[in-house]
N, C-alpha and C. Protein backbone atom coordinates (compact mmCIF):
# COMPACT_ATOMS: atom_id res chain seq x y z
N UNK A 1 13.60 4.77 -8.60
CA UNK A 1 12.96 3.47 -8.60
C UNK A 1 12.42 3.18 -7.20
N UNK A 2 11.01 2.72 -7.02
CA UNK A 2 10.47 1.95 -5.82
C UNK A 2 9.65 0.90 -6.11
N UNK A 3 9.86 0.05 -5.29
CA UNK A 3 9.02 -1.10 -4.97
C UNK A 3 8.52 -1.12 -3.71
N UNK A 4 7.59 -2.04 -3.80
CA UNK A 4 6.97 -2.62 -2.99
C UNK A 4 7.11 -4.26 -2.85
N UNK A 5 7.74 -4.96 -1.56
CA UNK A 5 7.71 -6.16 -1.06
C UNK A 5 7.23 -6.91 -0.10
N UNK A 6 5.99 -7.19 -0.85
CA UNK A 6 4.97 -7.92 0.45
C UNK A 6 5.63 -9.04 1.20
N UNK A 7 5.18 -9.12 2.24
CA UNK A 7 5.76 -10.79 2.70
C UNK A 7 4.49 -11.68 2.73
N UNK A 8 3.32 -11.37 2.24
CA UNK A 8 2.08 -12.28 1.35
C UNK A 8 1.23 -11.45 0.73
N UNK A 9 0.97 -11.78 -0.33
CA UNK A 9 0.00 -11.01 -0.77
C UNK A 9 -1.27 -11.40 -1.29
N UNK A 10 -1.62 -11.78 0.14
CA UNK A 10 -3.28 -12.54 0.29
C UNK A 10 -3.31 -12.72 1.53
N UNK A 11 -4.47 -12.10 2.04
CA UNK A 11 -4.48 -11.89 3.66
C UNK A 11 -6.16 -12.08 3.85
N UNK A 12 -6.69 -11.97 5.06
CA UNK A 12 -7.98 -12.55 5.65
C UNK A 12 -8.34 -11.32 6.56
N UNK A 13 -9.56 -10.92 6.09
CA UNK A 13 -10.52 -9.76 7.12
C UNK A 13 -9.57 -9.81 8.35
N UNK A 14 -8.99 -8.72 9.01
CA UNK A 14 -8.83 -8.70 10.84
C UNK A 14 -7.10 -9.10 10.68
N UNK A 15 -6.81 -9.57 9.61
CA UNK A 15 -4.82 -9.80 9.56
C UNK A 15 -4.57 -8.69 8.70
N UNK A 16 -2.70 -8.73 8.55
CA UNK A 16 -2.20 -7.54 8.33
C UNK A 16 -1.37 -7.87 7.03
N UNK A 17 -1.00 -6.62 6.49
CA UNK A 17 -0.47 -6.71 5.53
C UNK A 17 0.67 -6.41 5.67
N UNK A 18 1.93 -6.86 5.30
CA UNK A 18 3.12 -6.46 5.83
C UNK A 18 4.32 -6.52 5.10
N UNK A 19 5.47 -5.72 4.88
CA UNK A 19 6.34 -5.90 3.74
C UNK A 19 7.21 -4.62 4.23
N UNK A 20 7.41 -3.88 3.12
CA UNK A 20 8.85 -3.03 3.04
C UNK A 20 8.51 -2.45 1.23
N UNK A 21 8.96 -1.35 1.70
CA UNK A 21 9.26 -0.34 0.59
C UNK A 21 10.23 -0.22 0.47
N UNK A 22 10.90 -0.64 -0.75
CA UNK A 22 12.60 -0.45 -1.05
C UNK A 22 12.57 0.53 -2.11
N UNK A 23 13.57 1.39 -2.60
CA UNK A 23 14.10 2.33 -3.18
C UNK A 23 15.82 2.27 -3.62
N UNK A 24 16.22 2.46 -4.46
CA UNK A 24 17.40 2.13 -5.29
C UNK A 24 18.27 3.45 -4.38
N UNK A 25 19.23 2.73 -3.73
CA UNK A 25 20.06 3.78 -2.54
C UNK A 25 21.12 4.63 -3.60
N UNK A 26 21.46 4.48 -4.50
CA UNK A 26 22.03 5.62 -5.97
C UNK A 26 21.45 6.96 -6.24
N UNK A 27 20.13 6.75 -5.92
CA UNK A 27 19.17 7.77 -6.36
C UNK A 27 18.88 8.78 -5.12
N UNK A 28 18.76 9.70 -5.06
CA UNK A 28 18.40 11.02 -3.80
C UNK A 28 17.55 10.18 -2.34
N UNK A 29 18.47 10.36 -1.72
CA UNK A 29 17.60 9.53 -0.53
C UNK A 29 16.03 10.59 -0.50
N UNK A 30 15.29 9.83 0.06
CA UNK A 30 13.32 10.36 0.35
C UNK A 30 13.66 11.40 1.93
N UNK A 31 13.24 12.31 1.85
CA UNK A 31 12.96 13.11 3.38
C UNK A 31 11.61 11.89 3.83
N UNK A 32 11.04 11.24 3.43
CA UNK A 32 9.98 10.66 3.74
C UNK A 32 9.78 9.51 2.94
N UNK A 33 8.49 9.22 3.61
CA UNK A 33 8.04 7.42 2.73
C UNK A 33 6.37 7.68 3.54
N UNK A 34 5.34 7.11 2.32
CA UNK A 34 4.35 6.99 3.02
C UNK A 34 3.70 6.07 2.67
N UNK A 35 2.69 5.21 3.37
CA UNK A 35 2.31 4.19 2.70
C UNK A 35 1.34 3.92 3.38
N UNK A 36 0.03 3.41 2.14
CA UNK A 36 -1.58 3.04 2.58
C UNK A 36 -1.88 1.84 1.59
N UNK A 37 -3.40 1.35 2.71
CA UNK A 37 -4.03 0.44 2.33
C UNK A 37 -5.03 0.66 1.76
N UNK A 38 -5.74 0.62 0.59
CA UNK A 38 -6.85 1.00 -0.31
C UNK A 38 -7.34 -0.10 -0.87
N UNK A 39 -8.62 0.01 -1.14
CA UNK A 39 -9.76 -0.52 -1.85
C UNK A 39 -10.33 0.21 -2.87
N UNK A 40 -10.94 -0.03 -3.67
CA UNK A 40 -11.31 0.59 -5.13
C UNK A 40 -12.42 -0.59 -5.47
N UNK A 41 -13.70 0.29 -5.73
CA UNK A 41 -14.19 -0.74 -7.20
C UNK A 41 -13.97 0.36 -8.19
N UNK A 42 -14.15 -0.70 -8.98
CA UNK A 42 -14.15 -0.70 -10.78
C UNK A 42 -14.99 -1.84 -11.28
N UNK A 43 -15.77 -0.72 -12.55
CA UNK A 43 -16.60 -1.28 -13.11
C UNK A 43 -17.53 -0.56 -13.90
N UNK A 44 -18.50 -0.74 -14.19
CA UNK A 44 -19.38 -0.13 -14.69
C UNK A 44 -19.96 1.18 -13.38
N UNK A 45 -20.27 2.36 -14.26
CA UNK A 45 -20.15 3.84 -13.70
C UNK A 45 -19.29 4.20 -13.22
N UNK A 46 -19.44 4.87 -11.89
CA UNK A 46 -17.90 5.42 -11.20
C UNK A 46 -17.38 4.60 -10.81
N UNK A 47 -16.12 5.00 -10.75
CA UNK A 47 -14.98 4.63 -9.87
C UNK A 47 -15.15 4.89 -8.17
N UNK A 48 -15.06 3.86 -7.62
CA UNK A 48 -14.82 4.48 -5.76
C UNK A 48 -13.81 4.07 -5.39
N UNK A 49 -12.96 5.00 -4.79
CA UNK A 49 -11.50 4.75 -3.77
C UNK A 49 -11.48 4.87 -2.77
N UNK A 50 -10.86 4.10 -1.44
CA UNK A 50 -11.01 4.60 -0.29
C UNK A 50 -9.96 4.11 0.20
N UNK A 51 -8.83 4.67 1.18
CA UNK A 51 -7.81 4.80 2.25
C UNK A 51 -8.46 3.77 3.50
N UNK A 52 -7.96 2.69 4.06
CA UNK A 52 -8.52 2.27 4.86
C UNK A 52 -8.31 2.96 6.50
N UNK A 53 -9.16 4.07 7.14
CA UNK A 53 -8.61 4.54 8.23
C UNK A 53 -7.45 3.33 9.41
N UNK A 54 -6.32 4.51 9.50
CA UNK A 54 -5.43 3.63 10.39
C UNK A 54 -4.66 2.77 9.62
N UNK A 55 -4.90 2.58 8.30
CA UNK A 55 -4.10 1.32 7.70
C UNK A 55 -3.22 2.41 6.66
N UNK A 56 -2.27 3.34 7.29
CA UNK A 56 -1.33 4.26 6.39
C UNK A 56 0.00 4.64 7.35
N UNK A 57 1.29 4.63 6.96
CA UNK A 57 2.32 4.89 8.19
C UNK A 57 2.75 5.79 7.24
N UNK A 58 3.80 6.56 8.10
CA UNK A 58 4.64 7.41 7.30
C UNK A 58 6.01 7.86 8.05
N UNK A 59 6.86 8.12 7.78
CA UNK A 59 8.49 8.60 8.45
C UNK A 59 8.97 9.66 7.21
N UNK A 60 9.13 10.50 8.23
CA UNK A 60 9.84 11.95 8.04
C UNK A 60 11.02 12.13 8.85
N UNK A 61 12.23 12.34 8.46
CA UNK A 61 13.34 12.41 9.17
C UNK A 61 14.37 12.57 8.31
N UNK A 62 15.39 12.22 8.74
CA UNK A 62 17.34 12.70 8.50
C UNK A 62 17.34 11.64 7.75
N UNK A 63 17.35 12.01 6.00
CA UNK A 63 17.25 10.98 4.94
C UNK A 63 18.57 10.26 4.64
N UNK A 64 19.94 10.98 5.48
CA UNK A 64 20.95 10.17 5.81
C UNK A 64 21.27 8.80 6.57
N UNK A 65 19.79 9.41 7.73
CA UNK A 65 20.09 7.77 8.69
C UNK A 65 18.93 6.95 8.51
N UNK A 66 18.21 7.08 6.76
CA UNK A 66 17.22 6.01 6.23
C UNK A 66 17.99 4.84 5.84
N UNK A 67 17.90 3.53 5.99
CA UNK A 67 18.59 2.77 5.14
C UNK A 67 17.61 2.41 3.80
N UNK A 68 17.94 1.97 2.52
CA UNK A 68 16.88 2.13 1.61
C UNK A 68 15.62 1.21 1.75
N UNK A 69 15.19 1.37 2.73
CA UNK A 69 13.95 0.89 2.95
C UNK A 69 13.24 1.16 4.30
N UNK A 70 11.78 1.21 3.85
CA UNK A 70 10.75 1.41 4.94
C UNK A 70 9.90 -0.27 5.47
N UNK A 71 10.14 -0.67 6.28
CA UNK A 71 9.39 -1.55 6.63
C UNK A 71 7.82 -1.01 7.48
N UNK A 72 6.68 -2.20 7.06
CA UNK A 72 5.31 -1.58 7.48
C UNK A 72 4.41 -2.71 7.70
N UNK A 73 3.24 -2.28 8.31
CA UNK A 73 2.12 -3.41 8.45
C UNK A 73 1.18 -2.80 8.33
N UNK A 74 0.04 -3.18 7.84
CA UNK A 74 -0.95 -2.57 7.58
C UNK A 74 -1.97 -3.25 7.80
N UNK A 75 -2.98 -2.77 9.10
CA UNK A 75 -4.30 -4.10 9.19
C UNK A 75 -5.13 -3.84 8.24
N UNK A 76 -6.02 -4.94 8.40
CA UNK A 76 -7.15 -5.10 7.42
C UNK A 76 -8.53 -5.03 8.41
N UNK A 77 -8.98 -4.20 8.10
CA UNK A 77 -10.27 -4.65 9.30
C UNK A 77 -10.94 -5.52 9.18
N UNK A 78 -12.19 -6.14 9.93
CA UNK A 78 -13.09 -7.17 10.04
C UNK A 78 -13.94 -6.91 9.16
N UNK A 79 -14.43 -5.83 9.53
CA UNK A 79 -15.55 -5.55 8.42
C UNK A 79 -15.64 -4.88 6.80
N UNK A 80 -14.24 -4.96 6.47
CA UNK A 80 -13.68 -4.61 4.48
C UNK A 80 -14.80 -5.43 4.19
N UNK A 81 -14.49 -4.73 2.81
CA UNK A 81 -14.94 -5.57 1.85
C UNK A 81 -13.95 -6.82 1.44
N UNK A 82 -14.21 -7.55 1.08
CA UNK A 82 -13.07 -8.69 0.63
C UNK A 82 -13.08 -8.42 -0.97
N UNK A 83 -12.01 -9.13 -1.50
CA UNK A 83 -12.08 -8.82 -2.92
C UNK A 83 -12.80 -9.52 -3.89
N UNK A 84 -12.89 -9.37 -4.89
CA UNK A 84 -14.35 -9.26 -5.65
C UNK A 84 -13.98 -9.27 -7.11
N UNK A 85 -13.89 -10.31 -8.03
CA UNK A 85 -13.73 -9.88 -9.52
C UNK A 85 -14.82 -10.57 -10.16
N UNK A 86 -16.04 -9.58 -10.44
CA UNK A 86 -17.44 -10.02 -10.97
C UNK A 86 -17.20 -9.53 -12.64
N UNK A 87 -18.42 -10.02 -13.20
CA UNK A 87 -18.87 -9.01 -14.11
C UNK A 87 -18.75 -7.79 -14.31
N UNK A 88 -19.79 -7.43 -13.49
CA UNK A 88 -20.18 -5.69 -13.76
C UNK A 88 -19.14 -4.99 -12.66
N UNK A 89 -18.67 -5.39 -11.32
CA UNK A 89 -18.00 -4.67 -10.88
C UNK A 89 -16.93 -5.50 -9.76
N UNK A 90 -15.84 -4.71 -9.59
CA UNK A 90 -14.63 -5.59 -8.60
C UNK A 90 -14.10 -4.51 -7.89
N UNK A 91 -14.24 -5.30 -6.75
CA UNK A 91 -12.85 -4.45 -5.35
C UNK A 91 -11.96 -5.24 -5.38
N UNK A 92 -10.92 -4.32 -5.62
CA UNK A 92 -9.51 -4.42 -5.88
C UNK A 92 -8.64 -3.65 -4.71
N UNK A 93 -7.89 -4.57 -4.00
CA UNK A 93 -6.80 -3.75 -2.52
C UNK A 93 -5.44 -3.76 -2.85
N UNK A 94 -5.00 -2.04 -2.56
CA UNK A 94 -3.90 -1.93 -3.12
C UNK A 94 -3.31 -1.98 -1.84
N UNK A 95 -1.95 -1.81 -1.73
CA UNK A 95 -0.85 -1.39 -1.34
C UNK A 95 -0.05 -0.12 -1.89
N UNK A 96 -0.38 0.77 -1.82
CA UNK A 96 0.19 2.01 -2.34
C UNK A 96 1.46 3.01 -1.67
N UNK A 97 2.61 3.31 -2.31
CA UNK A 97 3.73 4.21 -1.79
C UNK A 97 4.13 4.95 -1.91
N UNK A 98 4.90 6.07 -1.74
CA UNK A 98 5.20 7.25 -2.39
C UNK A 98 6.23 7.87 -1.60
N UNK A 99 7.34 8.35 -2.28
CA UNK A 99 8.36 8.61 -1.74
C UNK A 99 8.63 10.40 -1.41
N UNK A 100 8.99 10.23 -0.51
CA UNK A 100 8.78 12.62 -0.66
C UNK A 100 10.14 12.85 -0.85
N UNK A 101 10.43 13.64 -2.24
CA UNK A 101 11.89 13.44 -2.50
C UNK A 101 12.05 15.33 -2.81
N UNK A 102 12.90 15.74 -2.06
CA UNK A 102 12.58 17.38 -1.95
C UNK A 102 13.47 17.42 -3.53
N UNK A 103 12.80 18.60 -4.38
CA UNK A 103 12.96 19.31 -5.77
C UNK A 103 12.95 18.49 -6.83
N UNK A 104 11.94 17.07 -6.13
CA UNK A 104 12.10 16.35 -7.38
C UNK A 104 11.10 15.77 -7.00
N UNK A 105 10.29 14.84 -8.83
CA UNK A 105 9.03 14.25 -8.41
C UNK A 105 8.79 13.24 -7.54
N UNK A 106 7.80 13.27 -7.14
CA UNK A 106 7.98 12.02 -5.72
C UNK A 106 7.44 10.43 -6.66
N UNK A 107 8.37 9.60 -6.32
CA UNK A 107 7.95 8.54 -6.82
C UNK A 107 7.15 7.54 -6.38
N UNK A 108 6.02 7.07 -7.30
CA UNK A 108 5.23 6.23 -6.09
C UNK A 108 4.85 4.76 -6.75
N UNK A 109 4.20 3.85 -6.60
CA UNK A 109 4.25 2.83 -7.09
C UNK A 109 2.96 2.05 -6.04
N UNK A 110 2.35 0.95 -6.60
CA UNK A 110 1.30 0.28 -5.60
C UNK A 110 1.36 -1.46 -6.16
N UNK A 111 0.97 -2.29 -5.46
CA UNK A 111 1.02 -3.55 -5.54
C UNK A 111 -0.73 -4.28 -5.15
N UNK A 112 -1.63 -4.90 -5.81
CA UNK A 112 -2.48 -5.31 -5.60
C UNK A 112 -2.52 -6.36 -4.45
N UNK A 113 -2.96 -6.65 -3.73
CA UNK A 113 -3.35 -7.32 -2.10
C UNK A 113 -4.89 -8.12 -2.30
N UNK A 114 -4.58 -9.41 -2.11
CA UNK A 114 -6.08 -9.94 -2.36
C UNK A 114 -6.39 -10.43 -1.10
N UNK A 115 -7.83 -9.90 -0.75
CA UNK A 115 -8.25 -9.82 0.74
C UNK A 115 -9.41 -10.60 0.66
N UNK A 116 -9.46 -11.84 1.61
CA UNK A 116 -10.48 -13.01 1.77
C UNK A 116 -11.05 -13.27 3.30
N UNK A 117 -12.39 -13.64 2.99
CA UNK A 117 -13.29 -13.52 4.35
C UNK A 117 -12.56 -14.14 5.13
N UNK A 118 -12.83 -14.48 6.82
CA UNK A 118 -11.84 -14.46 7.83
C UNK A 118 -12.30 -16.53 7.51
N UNK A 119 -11.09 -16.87 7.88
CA UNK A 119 -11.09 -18.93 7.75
C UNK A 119 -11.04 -18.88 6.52
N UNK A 120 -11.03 -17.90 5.81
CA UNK A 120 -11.18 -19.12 3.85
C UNK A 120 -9.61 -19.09 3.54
């Protein structure tokens, strides 16, 4: 099991996104944790995805001295797109995670982030 726990999830061009990845401490501790900020439209024709450069952390280490959680921030740049639910097409900002769990599938999970021009 993982989650994702924003501490808002609605932020403004140029602020950050910020929270914690928790994981159920019963289950195989992660050699790792990684976590990004993405944008997507959807809509009519393709699909586009994109990783926001710089807005992804990650920890690799001694999955003994993890406690079950990753804390993170993630900026938003000035110039994103903000989010968007039209008609024909919408950008949608995830929060996306994924756990690196050695001989087993890595579990991952994402949380939607609604991103608004800078003062609104």
């Amino acid at each position: 099991m993982i989650e994702i726990d924003l501490d808002d999830a609605t932020v403004a061009l140029g602020e950050t996104v910020g929270g914690r990845v928790v994981w159920d401490p019963s289950e195989k501790a992660p050699d790792g944790v990684k976590v990004e900020l993405a944008f997507a439209t959807e809509g009519r024709g393709s699909v586009d995805r994109a990783v926001v450069a710089g807005a992804e952390r990650e920890f690799h280490g001694d999955p003994t001295m993890v406690p079950p959680w990753f804390e993170f921030e993630l900026a938003v740049p000035d110039d994103a797109p903000v989010s968007y639910d039209g008609n024909l097409i919408r950008v949608v900002w995830r929060v996306e995670a994924r756990l690196d769990v050695a001989w087993a599938r890595d579990p991952k999970t994402h949380v939607e982030v609604r991103v608004l021009p800078k003062g609104a």
